[in-house]
Protein backbone atom coordinates (compact mmCIF):
# COMPACT_ATOMS: atom_id res chain seq x y z
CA UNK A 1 -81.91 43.65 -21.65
CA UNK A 2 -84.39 43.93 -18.63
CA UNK A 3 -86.41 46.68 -17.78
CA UNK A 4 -85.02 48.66 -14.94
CA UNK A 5 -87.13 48.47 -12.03
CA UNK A 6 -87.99 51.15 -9.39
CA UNK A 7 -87.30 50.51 -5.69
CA UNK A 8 -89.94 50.35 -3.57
CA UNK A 9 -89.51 51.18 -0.37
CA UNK A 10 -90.47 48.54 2.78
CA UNK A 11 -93.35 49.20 4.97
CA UNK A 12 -94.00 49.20 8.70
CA UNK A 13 -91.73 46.37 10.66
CA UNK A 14 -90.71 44.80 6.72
CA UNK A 15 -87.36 44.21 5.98
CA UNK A 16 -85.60 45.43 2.66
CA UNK A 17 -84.62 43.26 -0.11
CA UNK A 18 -85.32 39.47 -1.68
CA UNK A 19 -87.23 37.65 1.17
CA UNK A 20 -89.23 34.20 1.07
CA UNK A 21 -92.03 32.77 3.32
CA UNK A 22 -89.28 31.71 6.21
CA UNK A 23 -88.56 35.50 6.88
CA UNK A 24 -85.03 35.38 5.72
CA UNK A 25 -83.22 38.04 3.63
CA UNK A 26 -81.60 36.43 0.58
CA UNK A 27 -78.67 37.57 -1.57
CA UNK A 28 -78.49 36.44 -5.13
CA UNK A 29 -75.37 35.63 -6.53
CA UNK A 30 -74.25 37.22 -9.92
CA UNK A 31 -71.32 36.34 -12.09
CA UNK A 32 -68.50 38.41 -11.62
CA UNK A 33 -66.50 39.76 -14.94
CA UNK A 34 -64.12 36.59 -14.71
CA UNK A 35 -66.46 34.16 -14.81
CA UNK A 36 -68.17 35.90 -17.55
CA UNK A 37 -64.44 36.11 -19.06
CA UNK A 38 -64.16 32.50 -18.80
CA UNK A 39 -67.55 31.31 -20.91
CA UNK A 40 -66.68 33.83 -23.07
CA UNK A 41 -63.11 32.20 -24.06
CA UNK A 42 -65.52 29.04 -24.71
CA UNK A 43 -63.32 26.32 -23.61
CA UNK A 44 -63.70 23.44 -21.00
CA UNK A 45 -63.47 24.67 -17.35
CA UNK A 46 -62.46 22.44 -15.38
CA UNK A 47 -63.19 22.38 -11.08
CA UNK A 48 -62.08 19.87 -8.08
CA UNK A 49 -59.35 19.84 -4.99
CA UNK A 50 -57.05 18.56 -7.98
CA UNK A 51 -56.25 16.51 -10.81
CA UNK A 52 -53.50 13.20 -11.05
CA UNK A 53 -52.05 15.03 -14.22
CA UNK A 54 -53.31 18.01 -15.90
CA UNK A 55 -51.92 16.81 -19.51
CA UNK A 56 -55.35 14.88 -19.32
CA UNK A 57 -57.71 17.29 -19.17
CA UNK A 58 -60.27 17.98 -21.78
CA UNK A 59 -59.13 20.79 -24.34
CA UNK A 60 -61.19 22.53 -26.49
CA UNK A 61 -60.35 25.29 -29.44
CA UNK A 62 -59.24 28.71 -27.82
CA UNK A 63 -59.96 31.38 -30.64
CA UNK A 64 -58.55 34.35 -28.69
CA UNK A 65 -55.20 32.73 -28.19
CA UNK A 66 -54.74 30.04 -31.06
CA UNK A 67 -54.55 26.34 -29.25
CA UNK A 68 -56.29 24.60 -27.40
CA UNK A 69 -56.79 24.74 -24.17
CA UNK A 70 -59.21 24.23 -20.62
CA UNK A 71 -59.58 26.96 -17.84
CA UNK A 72 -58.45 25.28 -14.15
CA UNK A 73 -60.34 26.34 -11.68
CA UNK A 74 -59.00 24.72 -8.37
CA UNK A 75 -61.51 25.01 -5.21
CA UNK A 76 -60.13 27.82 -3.57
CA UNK A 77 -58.91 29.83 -5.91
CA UNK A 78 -62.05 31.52 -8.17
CA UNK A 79 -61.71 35.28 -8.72
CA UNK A 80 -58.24 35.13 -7.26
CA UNK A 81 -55.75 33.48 -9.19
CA UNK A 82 -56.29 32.18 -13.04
CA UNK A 83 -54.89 28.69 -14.36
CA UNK A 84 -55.38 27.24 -17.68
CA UNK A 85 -53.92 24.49 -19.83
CA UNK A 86 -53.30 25.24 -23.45
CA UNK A 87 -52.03 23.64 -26.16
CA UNK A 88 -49.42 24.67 -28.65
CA UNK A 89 -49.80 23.48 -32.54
CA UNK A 90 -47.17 20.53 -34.00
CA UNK A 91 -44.98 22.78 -35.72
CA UNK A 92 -47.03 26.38 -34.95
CA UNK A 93 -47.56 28.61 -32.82
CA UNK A 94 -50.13 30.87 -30.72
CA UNK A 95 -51.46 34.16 -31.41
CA UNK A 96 -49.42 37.13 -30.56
CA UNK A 97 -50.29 38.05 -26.74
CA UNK A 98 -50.25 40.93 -24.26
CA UNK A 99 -52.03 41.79 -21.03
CA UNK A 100 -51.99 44.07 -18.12
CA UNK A 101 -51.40 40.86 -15.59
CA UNK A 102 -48.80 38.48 -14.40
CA UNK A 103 -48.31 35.18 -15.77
CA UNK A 104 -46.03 32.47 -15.54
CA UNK A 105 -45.71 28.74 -17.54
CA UNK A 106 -44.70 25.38 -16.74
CA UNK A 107 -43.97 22.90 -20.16
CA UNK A 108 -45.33 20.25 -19.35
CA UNK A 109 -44.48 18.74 -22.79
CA UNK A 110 -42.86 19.70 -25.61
CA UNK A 111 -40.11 22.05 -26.76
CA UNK A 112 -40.03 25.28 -28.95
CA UNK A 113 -39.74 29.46 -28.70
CA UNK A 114 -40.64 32.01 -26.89
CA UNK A 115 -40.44 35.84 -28.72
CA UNK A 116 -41.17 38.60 -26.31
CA UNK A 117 -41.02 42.22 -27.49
CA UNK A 118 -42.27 45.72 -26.13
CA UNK A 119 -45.70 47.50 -27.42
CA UNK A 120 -43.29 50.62 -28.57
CA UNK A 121 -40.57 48.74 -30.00
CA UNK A 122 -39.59 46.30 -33.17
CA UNK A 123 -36.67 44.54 -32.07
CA UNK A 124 -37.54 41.12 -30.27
CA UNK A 125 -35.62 39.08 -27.16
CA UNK A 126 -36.53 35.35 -27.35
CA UNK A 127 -35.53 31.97 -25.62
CA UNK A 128 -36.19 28.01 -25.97
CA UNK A 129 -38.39 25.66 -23.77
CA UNK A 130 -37.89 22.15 -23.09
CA UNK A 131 -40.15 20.07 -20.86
CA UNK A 132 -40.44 21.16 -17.46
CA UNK A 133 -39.18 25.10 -18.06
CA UNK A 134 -40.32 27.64 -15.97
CA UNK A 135 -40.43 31.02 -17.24
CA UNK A 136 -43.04 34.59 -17.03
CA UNK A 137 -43.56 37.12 -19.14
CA UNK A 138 -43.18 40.84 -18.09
CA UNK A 139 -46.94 42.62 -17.73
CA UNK A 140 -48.37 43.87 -20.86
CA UNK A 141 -45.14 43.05 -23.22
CA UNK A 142 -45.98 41.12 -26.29
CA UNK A 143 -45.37 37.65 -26.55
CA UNK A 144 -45.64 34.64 -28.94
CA UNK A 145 -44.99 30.71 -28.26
CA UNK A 146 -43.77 28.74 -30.91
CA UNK A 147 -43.43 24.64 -31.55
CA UNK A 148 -40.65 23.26 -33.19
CA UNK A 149 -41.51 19.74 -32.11
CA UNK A 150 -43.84 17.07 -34.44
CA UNK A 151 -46.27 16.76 -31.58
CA UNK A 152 -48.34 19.03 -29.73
CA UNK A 153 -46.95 21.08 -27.22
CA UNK A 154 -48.49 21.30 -23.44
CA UNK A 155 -47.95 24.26 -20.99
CA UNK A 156 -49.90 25.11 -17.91
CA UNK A 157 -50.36 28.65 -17.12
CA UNK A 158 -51.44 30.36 -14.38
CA UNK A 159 -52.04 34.40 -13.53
CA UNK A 160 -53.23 37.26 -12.04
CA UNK A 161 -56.55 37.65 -14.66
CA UNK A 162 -59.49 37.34 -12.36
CA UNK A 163 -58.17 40.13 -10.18
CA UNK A 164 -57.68 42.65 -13.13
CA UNK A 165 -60.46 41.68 -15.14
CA UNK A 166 -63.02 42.26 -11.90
CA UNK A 167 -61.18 45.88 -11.35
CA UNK A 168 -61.28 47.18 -14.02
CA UNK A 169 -63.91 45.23 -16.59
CA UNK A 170 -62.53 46.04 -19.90
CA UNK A 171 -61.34 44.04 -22.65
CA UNK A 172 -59.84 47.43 -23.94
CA UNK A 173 -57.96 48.10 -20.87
CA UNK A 174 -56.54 44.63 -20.06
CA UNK A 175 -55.50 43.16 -24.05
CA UNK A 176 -55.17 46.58 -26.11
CA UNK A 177 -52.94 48.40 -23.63
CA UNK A 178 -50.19 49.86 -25.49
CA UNK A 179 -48.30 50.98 -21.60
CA UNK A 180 -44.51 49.68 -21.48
CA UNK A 181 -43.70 48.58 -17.83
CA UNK A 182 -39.74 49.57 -18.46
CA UNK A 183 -39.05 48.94 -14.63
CA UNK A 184 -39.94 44.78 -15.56
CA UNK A 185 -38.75 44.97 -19.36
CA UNK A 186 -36.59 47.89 -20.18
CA UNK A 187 -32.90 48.69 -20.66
CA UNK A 188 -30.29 46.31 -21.92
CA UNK A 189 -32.34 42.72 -22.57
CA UNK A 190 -29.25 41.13 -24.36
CA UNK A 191 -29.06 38.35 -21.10
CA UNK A 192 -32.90 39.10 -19.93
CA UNK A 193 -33.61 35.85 -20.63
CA UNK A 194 -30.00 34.09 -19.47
CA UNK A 195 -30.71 31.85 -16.52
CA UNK A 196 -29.89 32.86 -12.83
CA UNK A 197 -26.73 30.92 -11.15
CA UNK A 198 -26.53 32.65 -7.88
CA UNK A 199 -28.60 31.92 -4.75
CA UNK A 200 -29.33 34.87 -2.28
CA UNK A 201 -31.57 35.34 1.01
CA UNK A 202 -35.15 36.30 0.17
CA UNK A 203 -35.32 39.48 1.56
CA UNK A 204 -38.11 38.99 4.24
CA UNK A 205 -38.01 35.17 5.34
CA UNK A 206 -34.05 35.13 4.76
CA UNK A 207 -34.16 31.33 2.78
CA UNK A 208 -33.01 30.69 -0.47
CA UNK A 209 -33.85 32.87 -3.62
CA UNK A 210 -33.06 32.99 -7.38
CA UNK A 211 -33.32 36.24 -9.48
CA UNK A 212 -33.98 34.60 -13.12
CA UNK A 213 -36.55 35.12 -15.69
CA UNK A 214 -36.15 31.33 -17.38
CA UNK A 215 -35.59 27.91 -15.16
CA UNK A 216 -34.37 25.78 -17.96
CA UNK A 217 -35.58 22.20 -16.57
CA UNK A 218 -37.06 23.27 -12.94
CA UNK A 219 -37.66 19.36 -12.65
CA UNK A 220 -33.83 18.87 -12.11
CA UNK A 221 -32.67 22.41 -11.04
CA UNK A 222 -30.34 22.00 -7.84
CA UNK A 223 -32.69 23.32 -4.75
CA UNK A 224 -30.57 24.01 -1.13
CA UNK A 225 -31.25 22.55 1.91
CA UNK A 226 -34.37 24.34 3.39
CA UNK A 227 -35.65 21.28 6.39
CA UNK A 228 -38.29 23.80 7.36
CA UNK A 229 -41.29 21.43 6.24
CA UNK A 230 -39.64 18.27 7.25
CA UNK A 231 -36.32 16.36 7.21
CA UNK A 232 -34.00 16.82 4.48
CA UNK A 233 -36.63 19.49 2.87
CA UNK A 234 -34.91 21.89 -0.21
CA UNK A 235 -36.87 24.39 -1.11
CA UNK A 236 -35.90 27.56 -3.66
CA UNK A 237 -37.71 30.74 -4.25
CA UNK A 238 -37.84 31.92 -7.61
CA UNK A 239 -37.93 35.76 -8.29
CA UNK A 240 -38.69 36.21 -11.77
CA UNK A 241 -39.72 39.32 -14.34
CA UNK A 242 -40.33 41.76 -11.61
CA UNK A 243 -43.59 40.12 -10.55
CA UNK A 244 -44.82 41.16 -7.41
CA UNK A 245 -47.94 39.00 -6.96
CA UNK A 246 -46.66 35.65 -8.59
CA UNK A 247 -43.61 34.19 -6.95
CA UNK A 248 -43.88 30.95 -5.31
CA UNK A 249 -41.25 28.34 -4.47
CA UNK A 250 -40.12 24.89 -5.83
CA UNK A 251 -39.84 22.39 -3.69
CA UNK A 252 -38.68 18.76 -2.54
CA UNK A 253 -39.07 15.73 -0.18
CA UNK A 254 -37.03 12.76 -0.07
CA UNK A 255 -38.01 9.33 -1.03
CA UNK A 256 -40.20 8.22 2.20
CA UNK A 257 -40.20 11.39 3.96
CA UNK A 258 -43.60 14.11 4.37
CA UNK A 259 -44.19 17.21 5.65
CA UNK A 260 -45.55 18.51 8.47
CA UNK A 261 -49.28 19.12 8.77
CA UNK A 262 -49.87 23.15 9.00
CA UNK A 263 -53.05 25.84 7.92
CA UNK A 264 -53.28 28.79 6.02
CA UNK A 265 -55.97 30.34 3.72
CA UNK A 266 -56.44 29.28 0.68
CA UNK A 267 -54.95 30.20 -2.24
CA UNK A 268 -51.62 27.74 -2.58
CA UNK A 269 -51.61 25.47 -6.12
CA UNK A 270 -48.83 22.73 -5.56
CA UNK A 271 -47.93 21.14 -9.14
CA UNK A 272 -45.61 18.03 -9.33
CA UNK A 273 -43.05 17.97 -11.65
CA UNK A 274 -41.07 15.21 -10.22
CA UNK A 275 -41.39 12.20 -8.70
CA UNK A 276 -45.09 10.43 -7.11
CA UNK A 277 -46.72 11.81 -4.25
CA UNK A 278 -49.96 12.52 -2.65
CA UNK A 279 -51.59 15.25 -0.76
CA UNK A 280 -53.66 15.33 2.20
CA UNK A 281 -56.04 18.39 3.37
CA UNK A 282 -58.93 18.91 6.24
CA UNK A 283 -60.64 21.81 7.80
CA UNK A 284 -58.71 22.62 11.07
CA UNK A 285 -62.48 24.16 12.93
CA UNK A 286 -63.94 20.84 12.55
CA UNK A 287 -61.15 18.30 11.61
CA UNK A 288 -58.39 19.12 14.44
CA UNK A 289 -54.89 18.17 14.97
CA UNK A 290 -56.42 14.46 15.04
CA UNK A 291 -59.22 13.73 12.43
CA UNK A 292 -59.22 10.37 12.12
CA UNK A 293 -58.55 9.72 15.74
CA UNK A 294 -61.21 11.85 16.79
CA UNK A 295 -63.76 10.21 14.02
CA UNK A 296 -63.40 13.17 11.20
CA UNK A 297 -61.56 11.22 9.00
CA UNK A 298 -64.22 11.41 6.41
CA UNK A 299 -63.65 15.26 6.24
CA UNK A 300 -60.17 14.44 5.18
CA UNK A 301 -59.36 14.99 1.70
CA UNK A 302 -56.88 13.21 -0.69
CA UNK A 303 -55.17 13.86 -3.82
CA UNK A 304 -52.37 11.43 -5.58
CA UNK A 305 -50.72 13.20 -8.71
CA UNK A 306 -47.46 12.74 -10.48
CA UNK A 307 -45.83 15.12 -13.06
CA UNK A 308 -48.23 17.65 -14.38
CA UNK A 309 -50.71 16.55 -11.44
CA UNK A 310 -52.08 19.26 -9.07
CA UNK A 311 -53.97 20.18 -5.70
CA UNK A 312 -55.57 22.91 -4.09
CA UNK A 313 -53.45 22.55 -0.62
CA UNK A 314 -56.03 24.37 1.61
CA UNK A 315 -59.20 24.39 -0.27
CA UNK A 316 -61.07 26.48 2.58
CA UNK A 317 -62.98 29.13 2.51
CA UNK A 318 -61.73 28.77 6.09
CA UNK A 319 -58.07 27.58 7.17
CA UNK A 320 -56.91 24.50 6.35
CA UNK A 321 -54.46 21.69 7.60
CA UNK A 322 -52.59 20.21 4.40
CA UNK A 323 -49.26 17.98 4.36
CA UNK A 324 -47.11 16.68 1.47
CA UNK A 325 -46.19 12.97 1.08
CA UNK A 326 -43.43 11.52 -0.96
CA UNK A 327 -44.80 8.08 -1.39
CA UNK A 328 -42.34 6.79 -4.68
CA UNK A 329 -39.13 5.60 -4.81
CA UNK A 330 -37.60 8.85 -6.45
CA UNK A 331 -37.74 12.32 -4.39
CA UNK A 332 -40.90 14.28 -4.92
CA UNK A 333 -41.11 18.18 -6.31
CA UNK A 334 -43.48 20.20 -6.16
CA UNK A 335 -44.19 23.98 -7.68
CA UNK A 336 -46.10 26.36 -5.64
CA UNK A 337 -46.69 27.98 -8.70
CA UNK A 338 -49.75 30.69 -7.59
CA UNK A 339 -47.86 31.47 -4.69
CA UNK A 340 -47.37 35.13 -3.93
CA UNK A 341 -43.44 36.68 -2.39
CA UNK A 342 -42.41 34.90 0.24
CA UNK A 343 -42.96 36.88 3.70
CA UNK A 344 -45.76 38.78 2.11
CA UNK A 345 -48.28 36.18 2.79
CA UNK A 346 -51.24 37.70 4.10
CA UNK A 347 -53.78 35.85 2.13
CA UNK A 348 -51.99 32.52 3.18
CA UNK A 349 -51.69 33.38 7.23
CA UNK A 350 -47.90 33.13 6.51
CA UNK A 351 -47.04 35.87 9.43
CA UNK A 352 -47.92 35.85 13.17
CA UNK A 353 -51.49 37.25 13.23
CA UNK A 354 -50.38 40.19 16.03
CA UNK A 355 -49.69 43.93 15.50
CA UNK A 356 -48.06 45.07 12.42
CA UNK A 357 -44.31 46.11 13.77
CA UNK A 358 -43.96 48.61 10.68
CA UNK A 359 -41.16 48.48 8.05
CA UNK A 360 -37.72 46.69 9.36
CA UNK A 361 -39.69 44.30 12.37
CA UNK A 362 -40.09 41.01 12.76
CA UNK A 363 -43.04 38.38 13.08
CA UNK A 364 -42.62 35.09 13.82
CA UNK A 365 -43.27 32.81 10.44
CA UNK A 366 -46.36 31.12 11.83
CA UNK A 367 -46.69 28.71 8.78
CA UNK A 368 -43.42 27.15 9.79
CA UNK A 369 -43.75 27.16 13.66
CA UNK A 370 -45.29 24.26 15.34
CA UNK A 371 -48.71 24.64 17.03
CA UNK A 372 -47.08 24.12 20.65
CA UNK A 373 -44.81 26.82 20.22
CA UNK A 374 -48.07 29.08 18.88
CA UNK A 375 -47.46 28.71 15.18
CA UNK A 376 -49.71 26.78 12.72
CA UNK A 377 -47.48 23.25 11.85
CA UNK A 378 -48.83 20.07 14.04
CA UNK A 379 -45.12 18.16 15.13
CA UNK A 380 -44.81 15.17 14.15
CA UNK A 381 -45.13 13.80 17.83
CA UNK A 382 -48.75 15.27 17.93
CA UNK A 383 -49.54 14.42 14.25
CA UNK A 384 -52.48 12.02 13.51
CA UNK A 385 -51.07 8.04 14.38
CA UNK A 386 -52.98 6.84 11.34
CA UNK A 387 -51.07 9.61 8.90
CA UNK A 388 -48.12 7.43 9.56
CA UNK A 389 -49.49 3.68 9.16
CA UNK A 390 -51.12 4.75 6.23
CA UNK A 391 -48.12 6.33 4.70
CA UNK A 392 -46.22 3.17 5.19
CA UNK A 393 -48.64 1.07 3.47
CA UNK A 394 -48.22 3.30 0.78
CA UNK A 395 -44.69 3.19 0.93
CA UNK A 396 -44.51 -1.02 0.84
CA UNK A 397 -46.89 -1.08 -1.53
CA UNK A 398 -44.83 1.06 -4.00
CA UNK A 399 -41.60 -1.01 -3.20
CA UNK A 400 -39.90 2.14 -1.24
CA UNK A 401 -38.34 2.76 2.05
CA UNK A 402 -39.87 4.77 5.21
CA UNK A 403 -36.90 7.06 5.48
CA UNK A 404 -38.62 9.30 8.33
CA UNK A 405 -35.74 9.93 11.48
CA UNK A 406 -37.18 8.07 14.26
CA UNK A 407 -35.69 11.01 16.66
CA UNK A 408 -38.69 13.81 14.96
CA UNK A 409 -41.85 11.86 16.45
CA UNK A 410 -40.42 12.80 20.29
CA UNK A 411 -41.02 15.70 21.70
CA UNK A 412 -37.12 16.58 22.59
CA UNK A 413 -36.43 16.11 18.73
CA UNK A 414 -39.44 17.38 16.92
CA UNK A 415 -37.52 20.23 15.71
CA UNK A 416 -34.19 18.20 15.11
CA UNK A 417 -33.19 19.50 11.14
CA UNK A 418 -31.19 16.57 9.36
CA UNK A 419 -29.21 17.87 7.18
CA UNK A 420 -28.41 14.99 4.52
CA UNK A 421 -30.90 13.01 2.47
């Protein structure tokens, strides 16, 4: 502890506050309550625009929760969204668990139990994990992960911590909450955690959806035809435990096919679970539609990952172009696992930027609009000529085919949708 200091008041033409010899005013920046959090928990933290797999990062022993595990803190994404790896015990488990945010898992490897139960209740709901399940637990109910494998079990986790944690700044209020949310876990749970069959319309953007609180294998779950980030794109929303802040979507290129460039803010975590790709990102102020042709290239930024590999799409602080190759010879999926509901996109510059038309309007979907029309996706007849000789390199050099419709890099049929693989 410091003494507290008094104020003193400036004098004549001063200025208030920290100032040096160059007659600037400085601000000093203090750790917020997450990152205090975080070297508290005493494990590994670890920072970048991505990693080729996550199952390789450092781990170190996580008393609060029982494994092992390292914080990820993906440029772009501090005091906003939370991601860890942790590490489940050969034949044990993890602490009990319960907090006042939303959180959601992918297995990356290994197989056991989950037991999920409410603060003022005894009976327990529980379901099995295999490699590459999806699943979230309501806010604040009780939960503990089991292993019923020989070997270690892997899961990456990601949530809505830093936000709570900096409101409200107590321990007390976030872990030792005894507040059932009965709207997310109440009523009849006998098929709470039965996987979701039927696909719907999200309710704002009107593409696919699935109500579910468990994807079994969301490497191999069927996605529907989506083409709104490229040829042949499938893409599937999934709406799980009543979140409101994590969502996201899963989705998937074909074998020698790639998105279209576009810019939001950051925020967006893709994670492969499927397949070999890489991931390409620039700032759109200084970078352009053309960075390489216009000698920014440098300023590009590049990230190859496989399953359980990651990147930070639009690192920012300001808007970013990104865009999603499938370079192997299988199709490549991706998770969009921090993502928030689709539609409701404000932090990611989703919506058209224009007046609010109130509840029941319509914005155009900026995101998925090509910059000639006035939305924020470069066509593929503007895009970058070396994005596509360097792709195809890629492609040769990995023994698969360049798959791309010849049609998309016109003009006339930049916004032709294929509709087969």
């Amino acid at each position: 502890m410091t003494a507290q200091q008094n104020y003193v008041e400036p004098t004549g033409n001063q200025k208030a506050g920290f100032q040096k010899g160059d007659g600037f005013v400085y601000a000093k920046r203090l750790p917020t309550a997450w990152e205090t959090f975080q070297k508290e928990e005493g494990i590994p933290l670890w920072t970048g625009v991505g990693c080729n797999d996550s199952r390789d990062l450092p781990r170190g022993d996580w008393e609060r929760v029982g494994g092992k595990g390292t914080f990820v803190q993906l440029l772009g994404t501090n005091n906003n969204t939370g991601m860890f790896v942790v590490e489940v015990p050969a034949r044990g488990a993890l602490k009990p668990q319960k907090h006042m945010y939303e959180e959601r898992y992918i297995v990356l490897d290994g197989r056991g139990a989950v037991e999920v139960w409410k603060n003022n209740g005894s009976a327990k709901t529980s379901f099995e994990y295999q490699q590459w399940s999806v699943f979230s637990v309501p806010v604040n109910a009780n939960f503990r992960v089991t292993n019923t494998s020989s070997a270690p079990a892997l899961l990456l986790g990601v949530n809505t911590a830093p936000k709570v944690i900096n409101m409200y700044q107590s321990k007390s209020f976030v872990f030792d909450n005894s507040f059932d949310f009965e709207n997310r876990f109440g009523g009849n749970l006998e098929d709470y955690w039965k996987p979701g069959e039927d696909f719907e319309p999200q309710p704002v953007r009107g593409r696919a959806m699935i109500t579910t609180n468990l994807i079994p294998d969301a490497a191999t779950t069927y996605l529907p035809l989506d083409n709104n980030r490229g040829p042949g794109h499938r893409w599937l929303a999934p709406n799980m435990v009543g979140n409101t802040v994590l969502q996201g979507w899963i989705a998937e290129y074909p074998s020698g096919r790639y998105a279209k460039a576009h810019h939001h803010a950051a925020g967006a975590v893709l994670v492969c679970m499927r397949g070999k790709g890489y991931s390409i990102t620039w700032p759109k102020d200084k970078g352009g539609v053309n960075p390489w042709k216009d000698g920014y290239g440098d300023l590009v930024r590049m990230q190859e990952y496989g399953p359980g590999g990651m990147i930070s799409a639009a690192p920012g602080p300001a808007d970013w172009f990104h865009q999603h190759f499938a370079y192997g010879r299988d199709p490549f999926r991706v998770f969009n696992y921090t993502g928030g509901v689709p539609g409701n996109e404000s932090a990611f510059g989703g919506l058209n930027s224009g007046d609010d038309p109130g509840a029941g309007g319509e914005q155009i979907q900026t995101s998925l609009t090509d910059i000639d029309k006035g939305g924020r996706a470069i066509p593929y007849y503007m895009e970058d000529p070396h994005i596509r000789e360097y792709f195809t390199e890629k492609l040769t050099a990995e023994g698969a085919t360049f798959t791309m419709p010849e049609e998309v890099y016109t003009r006339e049929g930049s916004n032709i949708k294929v509709m087969s693989d």
